[in-house]
C-alpha atoms as a PDB file:
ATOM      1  CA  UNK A   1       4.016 -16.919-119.451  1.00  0.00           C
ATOM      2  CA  UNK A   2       5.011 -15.667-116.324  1.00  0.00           C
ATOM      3  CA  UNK A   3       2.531 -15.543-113.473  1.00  0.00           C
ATOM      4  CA  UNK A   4       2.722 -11.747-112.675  1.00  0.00           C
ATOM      5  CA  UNK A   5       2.500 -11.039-116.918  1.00  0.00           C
ATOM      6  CA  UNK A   6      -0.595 -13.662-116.280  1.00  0.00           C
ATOM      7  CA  UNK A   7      -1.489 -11.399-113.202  1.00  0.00           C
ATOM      8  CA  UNK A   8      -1.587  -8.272-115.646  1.00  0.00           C
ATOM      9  CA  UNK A   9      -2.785  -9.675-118.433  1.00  0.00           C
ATOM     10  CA  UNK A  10      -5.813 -10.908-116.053  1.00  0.00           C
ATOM     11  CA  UNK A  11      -6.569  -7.297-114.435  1.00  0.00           C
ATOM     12  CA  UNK A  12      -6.141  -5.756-118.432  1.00  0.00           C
ATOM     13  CA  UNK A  13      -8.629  -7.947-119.959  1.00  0.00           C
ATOM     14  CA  UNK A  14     -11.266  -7.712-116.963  1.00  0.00           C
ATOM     15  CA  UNK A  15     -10.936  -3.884-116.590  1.00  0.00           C
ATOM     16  CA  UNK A  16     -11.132  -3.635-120.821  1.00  0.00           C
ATOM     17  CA  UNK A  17     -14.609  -4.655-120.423  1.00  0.00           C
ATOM     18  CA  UNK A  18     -15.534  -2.099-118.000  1.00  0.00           C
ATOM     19  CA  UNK A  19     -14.008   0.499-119.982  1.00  0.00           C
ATOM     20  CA  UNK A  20     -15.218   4.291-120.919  1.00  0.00           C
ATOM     21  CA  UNK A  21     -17.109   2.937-123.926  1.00  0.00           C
ATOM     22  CA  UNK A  22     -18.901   0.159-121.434  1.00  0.00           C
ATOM     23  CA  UNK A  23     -19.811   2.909-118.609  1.00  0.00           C
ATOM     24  CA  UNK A  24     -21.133   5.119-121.778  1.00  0.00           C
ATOM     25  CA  UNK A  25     -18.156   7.608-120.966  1.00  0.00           C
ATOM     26  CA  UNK A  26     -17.364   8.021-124.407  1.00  0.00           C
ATOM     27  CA  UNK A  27     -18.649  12.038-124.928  1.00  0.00           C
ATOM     28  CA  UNK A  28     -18.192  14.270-128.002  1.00  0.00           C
ATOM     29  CA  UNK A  29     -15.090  12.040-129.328  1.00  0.00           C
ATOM     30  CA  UNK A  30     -12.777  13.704-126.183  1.00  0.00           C
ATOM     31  CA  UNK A  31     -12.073   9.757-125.151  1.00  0.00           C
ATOM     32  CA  UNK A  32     -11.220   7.272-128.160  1.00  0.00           C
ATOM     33  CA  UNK A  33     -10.893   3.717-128.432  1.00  0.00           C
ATOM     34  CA  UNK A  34     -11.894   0.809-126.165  1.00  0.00           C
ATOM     35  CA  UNK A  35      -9.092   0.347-124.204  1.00  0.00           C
ATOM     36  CA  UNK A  36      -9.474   4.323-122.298  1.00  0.00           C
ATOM     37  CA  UNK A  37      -9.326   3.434-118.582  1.00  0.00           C
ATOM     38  CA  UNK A  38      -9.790   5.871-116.420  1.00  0.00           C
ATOM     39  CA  UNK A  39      -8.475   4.376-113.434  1.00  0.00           C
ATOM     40  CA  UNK A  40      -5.532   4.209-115.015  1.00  0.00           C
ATOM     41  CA  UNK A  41      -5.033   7.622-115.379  1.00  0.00           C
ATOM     42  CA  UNK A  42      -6.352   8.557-111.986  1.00  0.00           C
ATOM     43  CA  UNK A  43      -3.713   6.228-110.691  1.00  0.00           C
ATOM     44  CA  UNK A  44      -1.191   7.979-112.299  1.00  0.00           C
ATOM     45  CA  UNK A  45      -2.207  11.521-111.555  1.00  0.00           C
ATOM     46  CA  UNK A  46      -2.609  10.122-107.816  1.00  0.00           C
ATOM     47  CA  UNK A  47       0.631   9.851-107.388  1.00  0.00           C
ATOM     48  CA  UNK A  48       0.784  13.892-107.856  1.00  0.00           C
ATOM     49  CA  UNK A  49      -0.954  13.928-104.451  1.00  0.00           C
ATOM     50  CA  UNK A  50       1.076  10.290-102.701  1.00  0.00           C
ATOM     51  CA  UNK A  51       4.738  12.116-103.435  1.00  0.00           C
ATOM     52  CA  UNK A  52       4.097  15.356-101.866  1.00  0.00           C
ATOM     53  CA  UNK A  53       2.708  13.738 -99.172  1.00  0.00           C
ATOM     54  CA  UNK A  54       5.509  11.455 -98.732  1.00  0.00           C
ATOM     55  CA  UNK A  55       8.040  14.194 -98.572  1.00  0.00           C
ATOM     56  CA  UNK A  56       5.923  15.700 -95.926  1.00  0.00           C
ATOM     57  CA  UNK A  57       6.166  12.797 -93.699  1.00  0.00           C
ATOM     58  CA  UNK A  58       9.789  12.125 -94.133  1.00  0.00           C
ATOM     59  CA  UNK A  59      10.369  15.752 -92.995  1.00  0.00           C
ATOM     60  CA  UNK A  60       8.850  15.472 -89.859  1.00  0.00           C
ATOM     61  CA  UNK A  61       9.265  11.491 -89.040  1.00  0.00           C
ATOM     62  CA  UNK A  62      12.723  10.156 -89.185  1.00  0.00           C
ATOM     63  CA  UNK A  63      11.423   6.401 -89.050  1.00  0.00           C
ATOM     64  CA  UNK A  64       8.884   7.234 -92.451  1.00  0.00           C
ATOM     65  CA  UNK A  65      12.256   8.297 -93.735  1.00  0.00           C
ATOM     66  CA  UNK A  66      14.565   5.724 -93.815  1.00  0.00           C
ATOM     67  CA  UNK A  67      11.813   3.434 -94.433  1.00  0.00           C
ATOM     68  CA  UNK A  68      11.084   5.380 -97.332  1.00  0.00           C
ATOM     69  CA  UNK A  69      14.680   5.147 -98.428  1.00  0.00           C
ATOM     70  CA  UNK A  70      14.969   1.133 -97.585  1.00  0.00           C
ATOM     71  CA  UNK A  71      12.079  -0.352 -98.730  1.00  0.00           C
ATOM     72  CA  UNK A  72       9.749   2.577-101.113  1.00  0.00           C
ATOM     73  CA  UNK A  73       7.668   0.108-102.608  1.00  0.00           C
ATOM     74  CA  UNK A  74       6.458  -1.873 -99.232  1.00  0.00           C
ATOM     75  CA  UNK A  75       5.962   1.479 -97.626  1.00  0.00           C
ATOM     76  CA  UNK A  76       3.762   3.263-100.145  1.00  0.00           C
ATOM     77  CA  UNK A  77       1.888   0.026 -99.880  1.00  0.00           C
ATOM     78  CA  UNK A  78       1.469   0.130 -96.362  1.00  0.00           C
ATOM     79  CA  UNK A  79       2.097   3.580 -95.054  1.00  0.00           C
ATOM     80  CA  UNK A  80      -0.084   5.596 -97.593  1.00  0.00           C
ATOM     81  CA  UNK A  81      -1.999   2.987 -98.966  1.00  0.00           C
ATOM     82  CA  UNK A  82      -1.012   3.395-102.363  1.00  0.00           C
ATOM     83  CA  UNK A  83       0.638  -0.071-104.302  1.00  0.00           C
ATOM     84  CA  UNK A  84       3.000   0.520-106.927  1.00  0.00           C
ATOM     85  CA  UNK A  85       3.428  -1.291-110.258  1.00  0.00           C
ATOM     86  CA  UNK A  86       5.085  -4.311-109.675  1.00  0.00           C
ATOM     87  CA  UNK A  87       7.144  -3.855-112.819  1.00  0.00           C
ATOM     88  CA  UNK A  88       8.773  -0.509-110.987  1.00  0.00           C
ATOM     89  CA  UNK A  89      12.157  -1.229-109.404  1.00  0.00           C
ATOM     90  CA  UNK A  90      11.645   2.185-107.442  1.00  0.00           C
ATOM     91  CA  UNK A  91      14.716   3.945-106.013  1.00  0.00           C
ATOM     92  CA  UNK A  92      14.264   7.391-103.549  1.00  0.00           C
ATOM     93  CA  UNK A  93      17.158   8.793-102.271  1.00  0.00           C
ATOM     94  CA  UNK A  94      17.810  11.394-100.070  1.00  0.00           C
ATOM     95  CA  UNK A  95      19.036  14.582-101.321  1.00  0.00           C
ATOM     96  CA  UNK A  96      22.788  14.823-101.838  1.00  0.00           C
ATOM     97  CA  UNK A  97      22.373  19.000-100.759  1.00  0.00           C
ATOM     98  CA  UNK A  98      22.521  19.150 -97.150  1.00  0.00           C
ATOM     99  CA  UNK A  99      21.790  23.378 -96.886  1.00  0.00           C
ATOM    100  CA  UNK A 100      18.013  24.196 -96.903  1.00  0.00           C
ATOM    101  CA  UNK A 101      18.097  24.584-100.922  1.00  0.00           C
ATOM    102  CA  UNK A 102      14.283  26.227-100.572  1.00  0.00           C
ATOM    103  CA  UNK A 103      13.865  29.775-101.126  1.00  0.00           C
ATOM    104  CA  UNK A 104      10.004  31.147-101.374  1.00  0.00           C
ATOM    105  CA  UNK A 105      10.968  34.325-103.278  1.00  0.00           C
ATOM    106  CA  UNK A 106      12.589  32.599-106.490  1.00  0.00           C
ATOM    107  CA  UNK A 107      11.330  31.984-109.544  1.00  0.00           C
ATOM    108  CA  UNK A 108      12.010  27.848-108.798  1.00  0.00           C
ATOM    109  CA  UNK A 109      11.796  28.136-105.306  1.00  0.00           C
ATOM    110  CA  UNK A 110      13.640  24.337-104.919  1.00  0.00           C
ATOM    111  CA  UNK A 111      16.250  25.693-107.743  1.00  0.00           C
ATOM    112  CA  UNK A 112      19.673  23.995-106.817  1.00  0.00           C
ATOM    113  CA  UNK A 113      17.858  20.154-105.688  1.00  0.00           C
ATOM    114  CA  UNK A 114      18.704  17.645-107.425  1.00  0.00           C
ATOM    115  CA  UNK A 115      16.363  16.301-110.726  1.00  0.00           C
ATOM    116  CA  UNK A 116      14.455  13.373-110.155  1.00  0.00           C
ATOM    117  CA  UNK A 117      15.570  10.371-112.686  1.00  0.00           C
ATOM    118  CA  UNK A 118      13.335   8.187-114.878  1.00  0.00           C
ATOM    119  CA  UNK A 119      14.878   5.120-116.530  1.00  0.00           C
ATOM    120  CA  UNK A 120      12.923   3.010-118.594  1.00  0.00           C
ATOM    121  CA  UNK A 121      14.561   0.248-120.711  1.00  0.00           C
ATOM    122  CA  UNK A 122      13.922  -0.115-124.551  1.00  0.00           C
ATOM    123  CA  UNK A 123      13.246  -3.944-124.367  1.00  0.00           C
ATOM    124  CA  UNK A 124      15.472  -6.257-127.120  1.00  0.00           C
ATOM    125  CA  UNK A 125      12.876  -6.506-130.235  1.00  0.00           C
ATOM    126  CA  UNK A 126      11.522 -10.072-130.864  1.00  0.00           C
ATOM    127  CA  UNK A 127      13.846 -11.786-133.238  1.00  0.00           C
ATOM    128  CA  UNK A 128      10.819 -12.551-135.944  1.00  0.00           C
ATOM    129  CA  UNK A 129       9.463  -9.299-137.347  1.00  0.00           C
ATOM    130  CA  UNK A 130       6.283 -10.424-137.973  1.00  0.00           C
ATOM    131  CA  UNK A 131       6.037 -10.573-133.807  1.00  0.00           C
ATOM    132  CA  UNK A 132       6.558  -6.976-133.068  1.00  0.00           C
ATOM    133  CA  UNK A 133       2.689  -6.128-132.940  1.00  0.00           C
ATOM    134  CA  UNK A 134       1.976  -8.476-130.839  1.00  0.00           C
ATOM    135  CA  UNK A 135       4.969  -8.205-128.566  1.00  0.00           C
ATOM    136  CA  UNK A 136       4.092  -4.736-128.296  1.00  0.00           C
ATOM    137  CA  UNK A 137       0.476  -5.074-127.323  1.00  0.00           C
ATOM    138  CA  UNK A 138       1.679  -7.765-124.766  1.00  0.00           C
ATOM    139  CA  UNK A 139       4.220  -5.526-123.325  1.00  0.00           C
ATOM    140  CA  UNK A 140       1.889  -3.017-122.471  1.00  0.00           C
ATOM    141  CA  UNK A 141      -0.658  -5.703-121.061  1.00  0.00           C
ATOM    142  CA  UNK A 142       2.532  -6.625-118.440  1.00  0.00           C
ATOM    143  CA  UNK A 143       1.948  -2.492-116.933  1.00  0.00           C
ATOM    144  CA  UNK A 144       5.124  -1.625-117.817  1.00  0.00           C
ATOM    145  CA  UNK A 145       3.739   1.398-120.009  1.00  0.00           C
ATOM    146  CA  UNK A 146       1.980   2.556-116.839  1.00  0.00           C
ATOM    147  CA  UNK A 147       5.058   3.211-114.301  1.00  0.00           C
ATOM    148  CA  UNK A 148       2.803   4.297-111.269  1.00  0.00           C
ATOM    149  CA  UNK A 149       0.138   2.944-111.527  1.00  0.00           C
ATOM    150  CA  UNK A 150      -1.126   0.000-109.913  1.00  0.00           C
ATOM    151  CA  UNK A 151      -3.908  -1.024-112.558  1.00  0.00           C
END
């Protein structure tokens, strides 16, 4: 196994024990099963708050910018404190439309910027059938269903 699966797997099974049903979170059936971890989805709503930030800072320091642009794992990590899944290859580019785009008064104010783009990659099912349960459960304990967040 490799060592950042090993890594995950590690983090997966210590946080599983100090799950919602452990902390007696677990209130009127709104949160099921053991493996709820709600540090996993603050993590991911977090980075609601880390990208608008981000843009913020890379409109008013050039240096944030093309850091941001080089390297937008390392400086998430170090800039705004905020590590992202190692299983992420993340890309941020800058915006091909060079006109101020942003008009307050329309319906989508930022109509005419580009779309942001998700890829993820259906990985190649395990040649035995009788794997696929298993290969599923240890795909997920790698973090690759989590794309940002850090677990």
């Amino acid at each position: 196994m490799k060592a950042r699966t090993k890594q995950w797997r590690a983090l997966y099974t210590e946080r599983r024990g100090k799950g919602a049903r452990a902390k007696g979170q677990v209130k009127a059936g709104l949160v099921k099963g053991w493996d709820f971890q709600a540090d996993v989805l603050a993590s991911s709503q977090h980075w609601g708050v880390i990208w608008p930030r981000a843009i913020a800072r890379a409109w008013t320091d050039p240096k944030f910018k093309a850091q941001l642009i080089k390297d937008p794992k390392g400086t998430f990590e170090a800039e705004l404190s905020y590590p992202i899944n190692p299983a992420l290859d993340l890309i941020i580019k800058d915006s091909a439309q060079r006109a101020n785009t942003y008009n307050r008064e329309a319906d989508d104010p930022w109509v005419g910027v580009e779309n942001s783009q998700l890829t993820l990659y259906l990985p190649p099912a395990p040649a035995n059938p009788n794997h696929y349960a298993i290969a599923i459960a240890d795909y997920a304990d790698t973090g690759r269903s989590y794309p940002f967040t850090s677990l």
